[in-house]
Protein backbone atom coordinates (compact mmCIF):
# COMPACT_ATOMS: atom_id res chain seq x y z
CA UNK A 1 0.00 0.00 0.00
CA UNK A 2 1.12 3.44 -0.92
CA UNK A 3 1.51 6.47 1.16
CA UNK A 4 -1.51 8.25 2.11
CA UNK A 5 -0.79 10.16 4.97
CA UNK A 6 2.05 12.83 5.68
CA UNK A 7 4.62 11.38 7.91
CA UNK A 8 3.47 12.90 11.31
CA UNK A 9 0.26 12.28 10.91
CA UNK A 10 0.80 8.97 10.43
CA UNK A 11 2.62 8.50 13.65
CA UNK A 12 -0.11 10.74 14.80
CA UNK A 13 -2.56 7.95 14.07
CA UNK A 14 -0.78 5.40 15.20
CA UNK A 15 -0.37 7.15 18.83
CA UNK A 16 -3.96 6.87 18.96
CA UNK A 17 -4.47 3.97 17.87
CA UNK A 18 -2.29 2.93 20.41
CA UNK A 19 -3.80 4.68 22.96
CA UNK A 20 -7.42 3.46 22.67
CA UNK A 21 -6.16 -0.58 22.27
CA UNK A 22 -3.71 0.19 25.56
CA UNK A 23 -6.87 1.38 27.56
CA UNK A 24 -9.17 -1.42 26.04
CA UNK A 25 -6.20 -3.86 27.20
CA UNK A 26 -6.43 -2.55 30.83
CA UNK A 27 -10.22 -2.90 30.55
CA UNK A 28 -10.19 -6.48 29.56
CA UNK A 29 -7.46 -7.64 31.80
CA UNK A 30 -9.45 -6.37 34.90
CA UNK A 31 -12.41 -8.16 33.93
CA UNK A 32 -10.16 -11.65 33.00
CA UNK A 33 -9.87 -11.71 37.16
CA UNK A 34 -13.26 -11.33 37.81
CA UNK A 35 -15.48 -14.99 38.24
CA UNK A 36 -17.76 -14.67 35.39
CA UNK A 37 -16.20 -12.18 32.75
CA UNK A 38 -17.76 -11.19 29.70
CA UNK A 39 -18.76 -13.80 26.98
CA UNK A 40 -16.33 -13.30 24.18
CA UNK A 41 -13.53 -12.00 26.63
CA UNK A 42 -10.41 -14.00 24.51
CA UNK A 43 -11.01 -13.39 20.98
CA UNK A 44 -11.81 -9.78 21.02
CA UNK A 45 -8.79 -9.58 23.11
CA UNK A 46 -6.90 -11.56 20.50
CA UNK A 47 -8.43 -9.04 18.25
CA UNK A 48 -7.54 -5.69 19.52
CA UNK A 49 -3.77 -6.80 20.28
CA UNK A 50 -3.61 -8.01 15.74
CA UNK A 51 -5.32 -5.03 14.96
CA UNK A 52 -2.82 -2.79 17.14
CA UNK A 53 -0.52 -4.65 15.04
CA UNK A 54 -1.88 -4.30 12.10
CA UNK A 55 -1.40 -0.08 12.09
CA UNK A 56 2.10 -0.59 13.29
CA UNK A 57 2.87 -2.47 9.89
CA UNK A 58 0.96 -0.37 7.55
CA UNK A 59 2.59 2.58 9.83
CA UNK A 60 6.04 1.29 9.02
CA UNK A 61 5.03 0.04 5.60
CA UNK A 62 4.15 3.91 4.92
CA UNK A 63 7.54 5.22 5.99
CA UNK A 64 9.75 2.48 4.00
CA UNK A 65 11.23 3.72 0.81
CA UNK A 66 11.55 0.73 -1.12
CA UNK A 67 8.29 -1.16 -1.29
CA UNK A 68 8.02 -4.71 0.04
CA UNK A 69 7.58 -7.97 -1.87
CA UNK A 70 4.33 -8.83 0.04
CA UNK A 71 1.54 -6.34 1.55
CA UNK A 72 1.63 -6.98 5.21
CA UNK A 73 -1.22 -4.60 5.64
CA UNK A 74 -3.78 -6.29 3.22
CA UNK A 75 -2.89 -9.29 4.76
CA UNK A 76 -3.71 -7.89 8.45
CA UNK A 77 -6.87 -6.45 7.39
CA UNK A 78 -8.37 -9.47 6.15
CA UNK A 79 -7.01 -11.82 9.62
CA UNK A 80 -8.53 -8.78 11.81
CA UNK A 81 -11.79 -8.95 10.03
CA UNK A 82 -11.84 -12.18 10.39
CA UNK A 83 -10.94 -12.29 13.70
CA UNK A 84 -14.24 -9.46 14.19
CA UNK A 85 -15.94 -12.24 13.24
CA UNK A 86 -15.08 -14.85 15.35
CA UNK A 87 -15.37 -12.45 18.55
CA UNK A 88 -18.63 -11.61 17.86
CA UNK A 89 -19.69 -15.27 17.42
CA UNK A 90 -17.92 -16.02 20.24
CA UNK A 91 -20.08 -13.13 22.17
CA UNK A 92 -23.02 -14.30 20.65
CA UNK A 93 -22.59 -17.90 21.29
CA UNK A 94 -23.08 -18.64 17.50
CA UNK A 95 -20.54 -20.99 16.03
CA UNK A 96 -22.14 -21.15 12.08
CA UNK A 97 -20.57 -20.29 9.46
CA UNK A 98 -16.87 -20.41 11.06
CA UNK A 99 -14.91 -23.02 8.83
CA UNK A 100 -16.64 -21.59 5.71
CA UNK A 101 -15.39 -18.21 6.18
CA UNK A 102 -12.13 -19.21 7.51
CA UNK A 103 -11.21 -21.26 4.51
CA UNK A 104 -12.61 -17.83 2.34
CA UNK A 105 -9.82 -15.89 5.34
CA UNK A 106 -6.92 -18.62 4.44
CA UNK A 107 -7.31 -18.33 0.49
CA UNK A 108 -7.10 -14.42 0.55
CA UNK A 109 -4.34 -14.26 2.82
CA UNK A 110 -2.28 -16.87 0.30
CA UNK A 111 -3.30 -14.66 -3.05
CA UNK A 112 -1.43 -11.82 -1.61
CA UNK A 113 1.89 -13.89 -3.10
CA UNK A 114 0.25 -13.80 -6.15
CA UNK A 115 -1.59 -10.85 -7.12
CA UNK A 116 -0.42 -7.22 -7.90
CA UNK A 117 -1.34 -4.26 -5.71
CA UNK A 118 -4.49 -3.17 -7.41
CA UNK A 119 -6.31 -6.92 -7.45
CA UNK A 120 -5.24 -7.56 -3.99
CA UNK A 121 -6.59 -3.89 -2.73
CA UNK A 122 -10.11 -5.47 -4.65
CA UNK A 123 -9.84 -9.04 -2.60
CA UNK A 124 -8.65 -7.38 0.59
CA UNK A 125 -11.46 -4.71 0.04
CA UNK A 126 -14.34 -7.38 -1.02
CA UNK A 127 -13.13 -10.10 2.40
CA UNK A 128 -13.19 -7.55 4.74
CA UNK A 129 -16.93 -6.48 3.82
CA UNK A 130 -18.04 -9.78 3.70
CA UNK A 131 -16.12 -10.42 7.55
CA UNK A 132 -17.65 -6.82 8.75
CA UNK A 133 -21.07 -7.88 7.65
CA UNK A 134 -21.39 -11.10 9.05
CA UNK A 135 -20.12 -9.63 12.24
CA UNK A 136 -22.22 -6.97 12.05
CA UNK A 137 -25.35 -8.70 11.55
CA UNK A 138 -24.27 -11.20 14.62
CA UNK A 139 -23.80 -8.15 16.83
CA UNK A 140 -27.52 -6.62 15.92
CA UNK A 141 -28.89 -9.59 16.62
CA UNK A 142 -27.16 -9.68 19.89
CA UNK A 143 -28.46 -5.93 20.53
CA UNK A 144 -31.89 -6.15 19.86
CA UNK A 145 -32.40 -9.34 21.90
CA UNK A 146 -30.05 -8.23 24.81
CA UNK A 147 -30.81 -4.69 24.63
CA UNK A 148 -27.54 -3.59 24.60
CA UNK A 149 -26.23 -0.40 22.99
CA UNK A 150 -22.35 -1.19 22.72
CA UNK A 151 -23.75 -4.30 20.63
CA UNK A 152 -25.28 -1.50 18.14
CA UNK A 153 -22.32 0.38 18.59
CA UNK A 154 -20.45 -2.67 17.16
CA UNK A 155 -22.81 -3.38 14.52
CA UNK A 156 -22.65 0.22 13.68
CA UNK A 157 -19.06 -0.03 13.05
CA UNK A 158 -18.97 -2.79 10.54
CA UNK A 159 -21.65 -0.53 8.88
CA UNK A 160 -19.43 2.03 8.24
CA UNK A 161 -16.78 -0.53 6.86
CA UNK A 162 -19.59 -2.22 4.49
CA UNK A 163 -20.85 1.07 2.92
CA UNK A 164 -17.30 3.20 2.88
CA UNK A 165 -15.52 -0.25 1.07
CA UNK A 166 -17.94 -0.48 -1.87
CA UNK A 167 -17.28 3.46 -2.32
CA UNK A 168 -13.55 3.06 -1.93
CA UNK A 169 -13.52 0.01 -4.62
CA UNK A 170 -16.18 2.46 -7.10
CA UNK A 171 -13.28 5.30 -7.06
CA UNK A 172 -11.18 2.50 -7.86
CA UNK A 173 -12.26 0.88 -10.63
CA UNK A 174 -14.98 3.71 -12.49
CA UNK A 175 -12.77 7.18 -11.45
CA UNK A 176 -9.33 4.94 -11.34
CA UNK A 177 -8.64 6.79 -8.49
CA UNK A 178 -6.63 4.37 -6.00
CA UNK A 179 -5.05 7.01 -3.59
CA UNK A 180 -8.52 7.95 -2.92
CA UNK A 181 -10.16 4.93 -2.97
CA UNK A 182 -7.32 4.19 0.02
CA UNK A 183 -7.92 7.22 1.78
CA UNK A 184 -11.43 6.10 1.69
CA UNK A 185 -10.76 2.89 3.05
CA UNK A 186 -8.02 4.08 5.60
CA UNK A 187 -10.25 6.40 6.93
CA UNK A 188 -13.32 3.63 7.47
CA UNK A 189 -11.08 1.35 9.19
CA UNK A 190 -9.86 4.14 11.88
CA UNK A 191 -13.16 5.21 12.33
CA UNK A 192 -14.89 1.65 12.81
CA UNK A 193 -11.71 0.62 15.39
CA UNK A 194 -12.95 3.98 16.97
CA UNK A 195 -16.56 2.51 17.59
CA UNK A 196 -15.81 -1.14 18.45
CA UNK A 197 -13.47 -0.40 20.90
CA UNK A 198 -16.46 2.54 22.37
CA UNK A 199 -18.77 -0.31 21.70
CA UNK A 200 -17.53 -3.19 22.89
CA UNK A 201 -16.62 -1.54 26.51
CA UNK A 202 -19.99 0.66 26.70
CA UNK A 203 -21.63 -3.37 26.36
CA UNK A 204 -19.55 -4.96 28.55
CA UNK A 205 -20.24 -1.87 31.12
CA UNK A 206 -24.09 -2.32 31.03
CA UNK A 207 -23.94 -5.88 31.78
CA UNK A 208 -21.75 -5.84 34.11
CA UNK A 209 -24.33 -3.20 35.48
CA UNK A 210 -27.08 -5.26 34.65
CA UNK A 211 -25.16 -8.71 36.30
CA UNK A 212 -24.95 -6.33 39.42
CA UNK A 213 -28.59 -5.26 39.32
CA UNK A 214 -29.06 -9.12 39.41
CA UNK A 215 -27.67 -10.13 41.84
CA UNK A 216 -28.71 -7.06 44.44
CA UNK A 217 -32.38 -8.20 43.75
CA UNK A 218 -32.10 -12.26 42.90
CA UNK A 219 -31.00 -14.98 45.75
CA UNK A 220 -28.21 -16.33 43.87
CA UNK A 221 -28.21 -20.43 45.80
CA UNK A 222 -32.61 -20.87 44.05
CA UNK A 223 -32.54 -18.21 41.71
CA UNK A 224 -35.44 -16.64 43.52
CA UNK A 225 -35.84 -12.65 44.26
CA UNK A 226 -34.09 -11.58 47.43
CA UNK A 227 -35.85 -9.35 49.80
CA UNK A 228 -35.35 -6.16 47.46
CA UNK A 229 -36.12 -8.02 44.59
CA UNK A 230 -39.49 -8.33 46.08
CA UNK A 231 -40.03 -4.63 47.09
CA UNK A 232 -39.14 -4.04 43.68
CA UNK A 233 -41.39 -6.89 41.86
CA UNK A 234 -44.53 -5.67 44.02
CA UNK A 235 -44.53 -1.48 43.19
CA UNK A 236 -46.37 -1.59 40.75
CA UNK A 237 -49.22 -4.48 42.24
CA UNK A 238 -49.14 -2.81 45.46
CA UNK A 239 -49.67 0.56 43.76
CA UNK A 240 -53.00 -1.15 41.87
CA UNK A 241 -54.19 -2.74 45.19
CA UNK A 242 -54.32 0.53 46.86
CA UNK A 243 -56.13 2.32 43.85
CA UNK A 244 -59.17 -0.46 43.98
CA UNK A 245 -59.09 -1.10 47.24
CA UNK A 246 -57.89 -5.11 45.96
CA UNK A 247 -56.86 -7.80 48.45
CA UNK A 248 -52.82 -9.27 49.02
CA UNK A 249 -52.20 -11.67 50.76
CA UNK A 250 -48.95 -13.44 52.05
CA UNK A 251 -47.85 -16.88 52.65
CA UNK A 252 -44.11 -17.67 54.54
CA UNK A 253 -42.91 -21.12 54.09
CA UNK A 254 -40.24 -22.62 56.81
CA UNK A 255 -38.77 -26.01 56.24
CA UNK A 256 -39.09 -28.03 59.16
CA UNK A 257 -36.19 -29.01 61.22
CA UNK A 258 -33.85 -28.13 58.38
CA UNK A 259 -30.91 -28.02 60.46
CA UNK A 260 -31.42 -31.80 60.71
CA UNK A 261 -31.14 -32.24 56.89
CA UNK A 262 -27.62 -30.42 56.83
CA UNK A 263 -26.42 -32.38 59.96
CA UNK A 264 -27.27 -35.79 58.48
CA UNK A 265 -27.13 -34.71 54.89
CA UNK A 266 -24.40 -32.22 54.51
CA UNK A 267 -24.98 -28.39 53.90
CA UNK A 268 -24.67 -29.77 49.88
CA UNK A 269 -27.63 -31.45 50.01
CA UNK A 270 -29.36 -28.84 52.22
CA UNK A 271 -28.69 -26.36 49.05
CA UNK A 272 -30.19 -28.92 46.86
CA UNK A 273 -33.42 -29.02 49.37
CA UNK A 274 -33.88 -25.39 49.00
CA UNK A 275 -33.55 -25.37 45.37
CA UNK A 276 -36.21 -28.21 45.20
CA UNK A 277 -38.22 -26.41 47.63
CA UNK A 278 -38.14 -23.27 45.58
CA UNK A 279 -38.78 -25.35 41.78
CA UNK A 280 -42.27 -26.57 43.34
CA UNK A 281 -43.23 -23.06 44.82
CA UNK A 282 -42.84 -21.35 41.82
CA UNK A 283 -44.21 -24.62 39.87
CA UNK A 284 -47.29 -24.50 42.17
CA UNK A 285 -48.02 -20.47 42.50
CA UNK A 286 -49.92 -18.62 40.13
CA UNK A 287 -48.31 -16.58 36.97
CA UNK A 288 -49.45 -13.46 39.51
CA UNK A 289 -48.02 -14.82 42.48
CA UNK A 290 -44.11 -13.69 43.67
CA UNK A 291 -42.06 -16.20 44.87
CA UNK A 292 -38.96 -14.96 47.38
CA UNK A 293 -36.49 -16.35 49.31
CA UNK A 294 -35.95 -14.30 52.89
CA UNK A 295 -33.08 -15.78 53.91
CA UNK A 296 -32.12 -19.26 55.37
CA UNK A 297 -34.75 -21.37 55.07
CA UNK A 298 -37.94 -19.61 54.66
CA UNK A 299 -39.66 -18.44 51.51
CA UNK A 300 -42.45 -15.97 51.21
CA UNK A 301 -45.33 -15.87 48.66
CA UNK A 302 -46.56 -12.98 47.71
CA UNK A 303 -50.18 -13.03 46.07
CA UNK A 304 -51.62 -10.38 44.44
CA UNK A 305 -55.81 -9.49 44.18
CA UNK A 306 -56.41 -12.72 47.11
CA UNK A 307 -58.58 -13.46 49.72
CA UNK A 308 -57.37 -15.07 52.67
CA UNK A 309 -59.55 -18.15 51.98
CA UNK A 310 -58.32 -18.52 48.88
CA UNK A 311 -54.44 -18.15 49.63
CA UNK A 312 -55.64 -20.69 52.84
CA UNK A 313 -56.34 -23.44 49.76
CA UNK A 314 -52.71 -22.89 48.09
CA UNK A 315 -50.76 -22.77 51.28
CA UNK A 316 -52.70 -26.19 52.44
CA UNK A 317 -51.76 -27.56 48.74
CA UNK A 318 -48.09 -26.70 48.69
CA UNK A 319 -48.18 -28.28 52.20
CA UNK A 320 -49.29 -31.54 50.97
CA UNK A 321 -47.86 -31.51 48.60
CA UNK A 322 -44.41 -31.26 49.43
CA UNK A 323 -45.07 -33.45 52.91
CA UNK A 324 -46.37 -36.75 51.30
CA UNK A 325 -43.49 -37.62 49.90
CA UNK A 326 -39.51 -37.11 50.51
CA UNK A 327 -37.33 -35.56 47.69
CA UNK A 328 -34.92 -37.42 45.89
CA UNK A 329 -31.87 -35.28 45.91
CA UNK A 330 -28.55 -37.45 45.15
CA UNK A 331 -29.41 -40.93 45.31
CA UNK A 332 -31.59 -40.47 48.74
CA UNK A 333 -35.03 -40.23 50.03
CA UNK A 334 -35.16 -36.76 51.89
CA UNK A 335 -38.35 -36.24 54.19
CA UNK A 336 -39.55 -32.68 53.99
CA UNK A 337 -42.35 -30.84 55.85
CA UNK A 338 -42.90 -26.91 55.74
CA UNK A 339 -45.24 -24.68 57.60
CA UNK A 340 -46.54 -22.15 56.41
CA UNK A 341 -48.77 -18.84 57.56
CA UNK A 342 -50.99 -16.68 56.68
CA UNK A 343 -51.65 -12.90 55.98
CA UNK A 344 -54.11 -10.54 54.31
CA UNK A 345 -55.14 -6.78 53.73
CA UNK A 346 -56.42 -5.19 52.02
CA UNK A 347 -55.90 -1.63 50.01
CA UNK A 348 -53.13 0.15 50.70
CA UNK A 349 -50.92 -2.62 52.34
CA UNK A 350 -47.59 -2.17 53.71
CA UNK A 351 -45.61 -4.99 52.25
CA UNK A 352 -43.13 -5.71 55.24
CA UNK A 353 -45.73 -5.18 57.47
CA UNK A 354 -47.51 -7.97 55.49
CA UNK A 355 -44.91 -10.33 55.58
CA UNK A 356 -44.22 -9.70 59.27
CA UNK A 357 -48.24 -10.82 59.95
CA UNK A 358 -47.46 -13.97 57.62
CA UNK A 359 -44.37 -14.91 60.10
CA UNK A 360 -45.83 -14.21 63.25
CA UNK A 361 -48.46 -17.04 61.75
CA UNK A 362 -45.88 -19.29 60.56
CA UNK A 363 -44.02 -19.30 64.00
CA UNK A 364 -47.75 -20.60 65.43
CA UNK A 365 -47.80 -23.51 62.78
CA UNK A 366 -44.40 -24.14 64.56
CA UNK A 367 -45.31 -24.10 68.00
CA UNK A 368 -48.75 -26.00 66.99
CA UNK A 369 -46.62 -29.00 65.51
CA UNK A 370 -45.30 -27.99 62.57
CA UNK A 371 -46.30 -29.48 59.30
CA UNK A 372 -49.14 -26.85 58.94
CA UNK A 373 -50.66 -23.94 57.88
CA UNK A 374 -52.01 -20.83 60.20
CA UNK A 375 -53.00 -17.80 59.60
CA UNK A 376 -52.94 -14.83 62.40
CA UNK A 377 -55.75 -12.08 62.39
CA UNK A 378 -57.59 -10.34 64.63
CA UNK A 379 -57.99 -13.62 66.55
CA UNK A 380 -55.65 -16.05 65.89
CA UNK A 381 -57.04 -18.59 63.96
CA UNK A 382 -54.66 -22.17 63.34
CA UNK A 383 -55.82 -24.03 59.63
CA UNK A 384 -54.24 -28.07 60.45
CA UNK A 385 -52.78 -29.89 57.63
CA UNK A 386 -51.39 -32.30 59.72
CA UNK A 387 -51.67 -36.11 58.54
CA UNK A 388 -53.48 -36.87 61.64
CA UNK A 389 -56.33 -34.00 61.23
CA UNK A 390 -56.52 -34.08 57.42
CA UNK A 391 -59.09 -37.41 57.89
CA UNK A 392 -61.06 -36.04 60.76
């Protein structure tokens, strides 16, 4: 490739160049420590550090007066666009089309022994479109269904290399104009490095944000919501209760002796109980209903626009439920009981207030033998779902 640039603005370029892949290098090594780091970590790594080198050859290429045998730069801009590729797969968890467009990489690379300047500035040119695009449609797919703006900013990028190429190879071969049709393409390349480096850290920044987000509001042992999670889930169902005066009630759920289970079990298989315990709450609760985990072992249910008879009938059914017969966690037979209590109000209800009512009740299920369900109102009132009442 010929000169295009004065001298100091080359080095100019290259300064920034350097700049931007030195801070994106700082970025990703931080996140390498952390336990889950972003999906496609490695290969956009691998990419930054050959496109870094890529502007240091066609730097030194520029400032070389006798013109090399083989045009390192061409070559470099076909790997790194390949290499685009295969990050944003990688990101994307999308494997297709790999081998076919790294045989399509391999053959380009080799015709740079074999063609002259103009037809390899027309492959390079051509490859590195066809790598942007497939990139950049892997990337918008990634945005719209994650949401993610660096993703667009990514796509966006490879936009800008797919429409300024085609324009770069019309100057070429219509106004035989190949400095411009360079300058063209040089200045495509700088500016779509610009946005995938701004892209690719503004959408590892928001879900890192959002991973945060997740885990301040979800129990992270069941997957349930935590006790903010809940506050949060509920706004906008408390808010409705309290304009039509609608009824919530609460149900808390407390494993029985579960200290037992991790004494003879092993605090493994207690984890294991909990998750169980949580899969058939939220498998037996309502699309409506929230399901929460307050810490240790007991759960709360949340249920919006019900009666206390009618949460009575769920919170006797999950009881049954899970005390007729044990779970099967790792080989063994695991004998479970819960109780649970009750809570209601109605209109403007103060959700912690709620759930305090529903655990006052649950501690009388404990104190009236476990194993049941009660419910604490203005008079305490004890529902039995004990084997030995449920004939009577």
């Amino acid at each position: 490739m010929v000169q295009i640039l004065p001298e100091n603005w080359a080095v100019l370029h290259l300064g920034m160049i350097f700049t931007l892949t030195l801070a994106q290098l700082l970025v990703v090594y931080v996140l390498s420590d952390s336990l889950s780091p972003p999906a496609g970590l490695g290969l956009f790594t691998v990419y930054f550090m050959a496109a870094l080198l890529g502007w240091i050859a066609f730097t030194l290429q520029q400032g070389t007066v006798t013109p090399t045998g083989v045009d390192v730069p061409a070559v470099a801009a076909i790997l790194n666009s390949y290499l685009l590729f295969l990050a944003a797969g990688q990101r994307a968890s999308i494997q297709l089309g790999r081998i076919a467009l790294g045989v399509i990489c391999l053959l380009g690379c080799l015709s740079v022994f074999f063609l002259s300047p103009q037809p390899m500035y027309i492959a390079q040119s051509g490859l590195s479109a066809l790598f942007f695009c497939a990139a950049g449609l892997i990337c918008a797919r990634r945005a719209y269904s994650r949401r993610n703006v660096g993703d667009g900013m990514i796509a966006s990028a490879a936009l800008l290399v797919v429409v300024a190429l085609p324009v770069a190879l019309y100057q070429l071969l219509a106004a035989e104009n190949l400095p411009l049709a360079r300058v063209i393409t040089f200045g495509a390349y700088s500016w779509s490095f610009v946005l995938l480096v701004t892209g690719f850290l503004t959408s590892v920044l928001i879900e890192y944000q959002q991973h945060l987000s997740h885990l301040a509001t979800q129990d992270p042992l069941t997957g349930l919501l935590n006790r903010r999670g809940l506050d949060e889930a509920m706004r906008v169902s408390l808010a409705r209760a309290q304009r039509q005066d609608l009824p919530t009630s609460a149900i808390t759920v407390d494993i029985d002796h579960f200290k037992n289970v991790n004494d003879s079990f092993g605090h493994d298989t207690g984890d294991q109980v909990l998750r169980e315990l949580a899969a058939i709450l939220e498998r037996m609760c309502r699309a409506s209903d929230v399901v929460a985990r307050m810490g240790g072992e007991e759960f709360v249910v949340i249920l919006p626009d019900t009666e206390l008879t009618a949460a009575r009938s769920i919170a006797e059914r999950i009881c049954q439920t899970i005390g007729q017969q044990p779970l099967r966690i790792n080989q063994q037979s695991i004998p479970v009981t819960v109780s649970l209590g009750l809570a209601s109000a109605h209109g403007d209800v103060n959700l912690e207030s709620l759930c305090n009512q529903s655990d006052s009740a649950m501690h009388l299920a404990k104190r009236g033998g476990r194993n049941r369900v009660a419910a604490v109102g203005s008079n305490p009132v004890v529902f039995s779902n004990s084997p030995a009442e449920a004939g009577s």
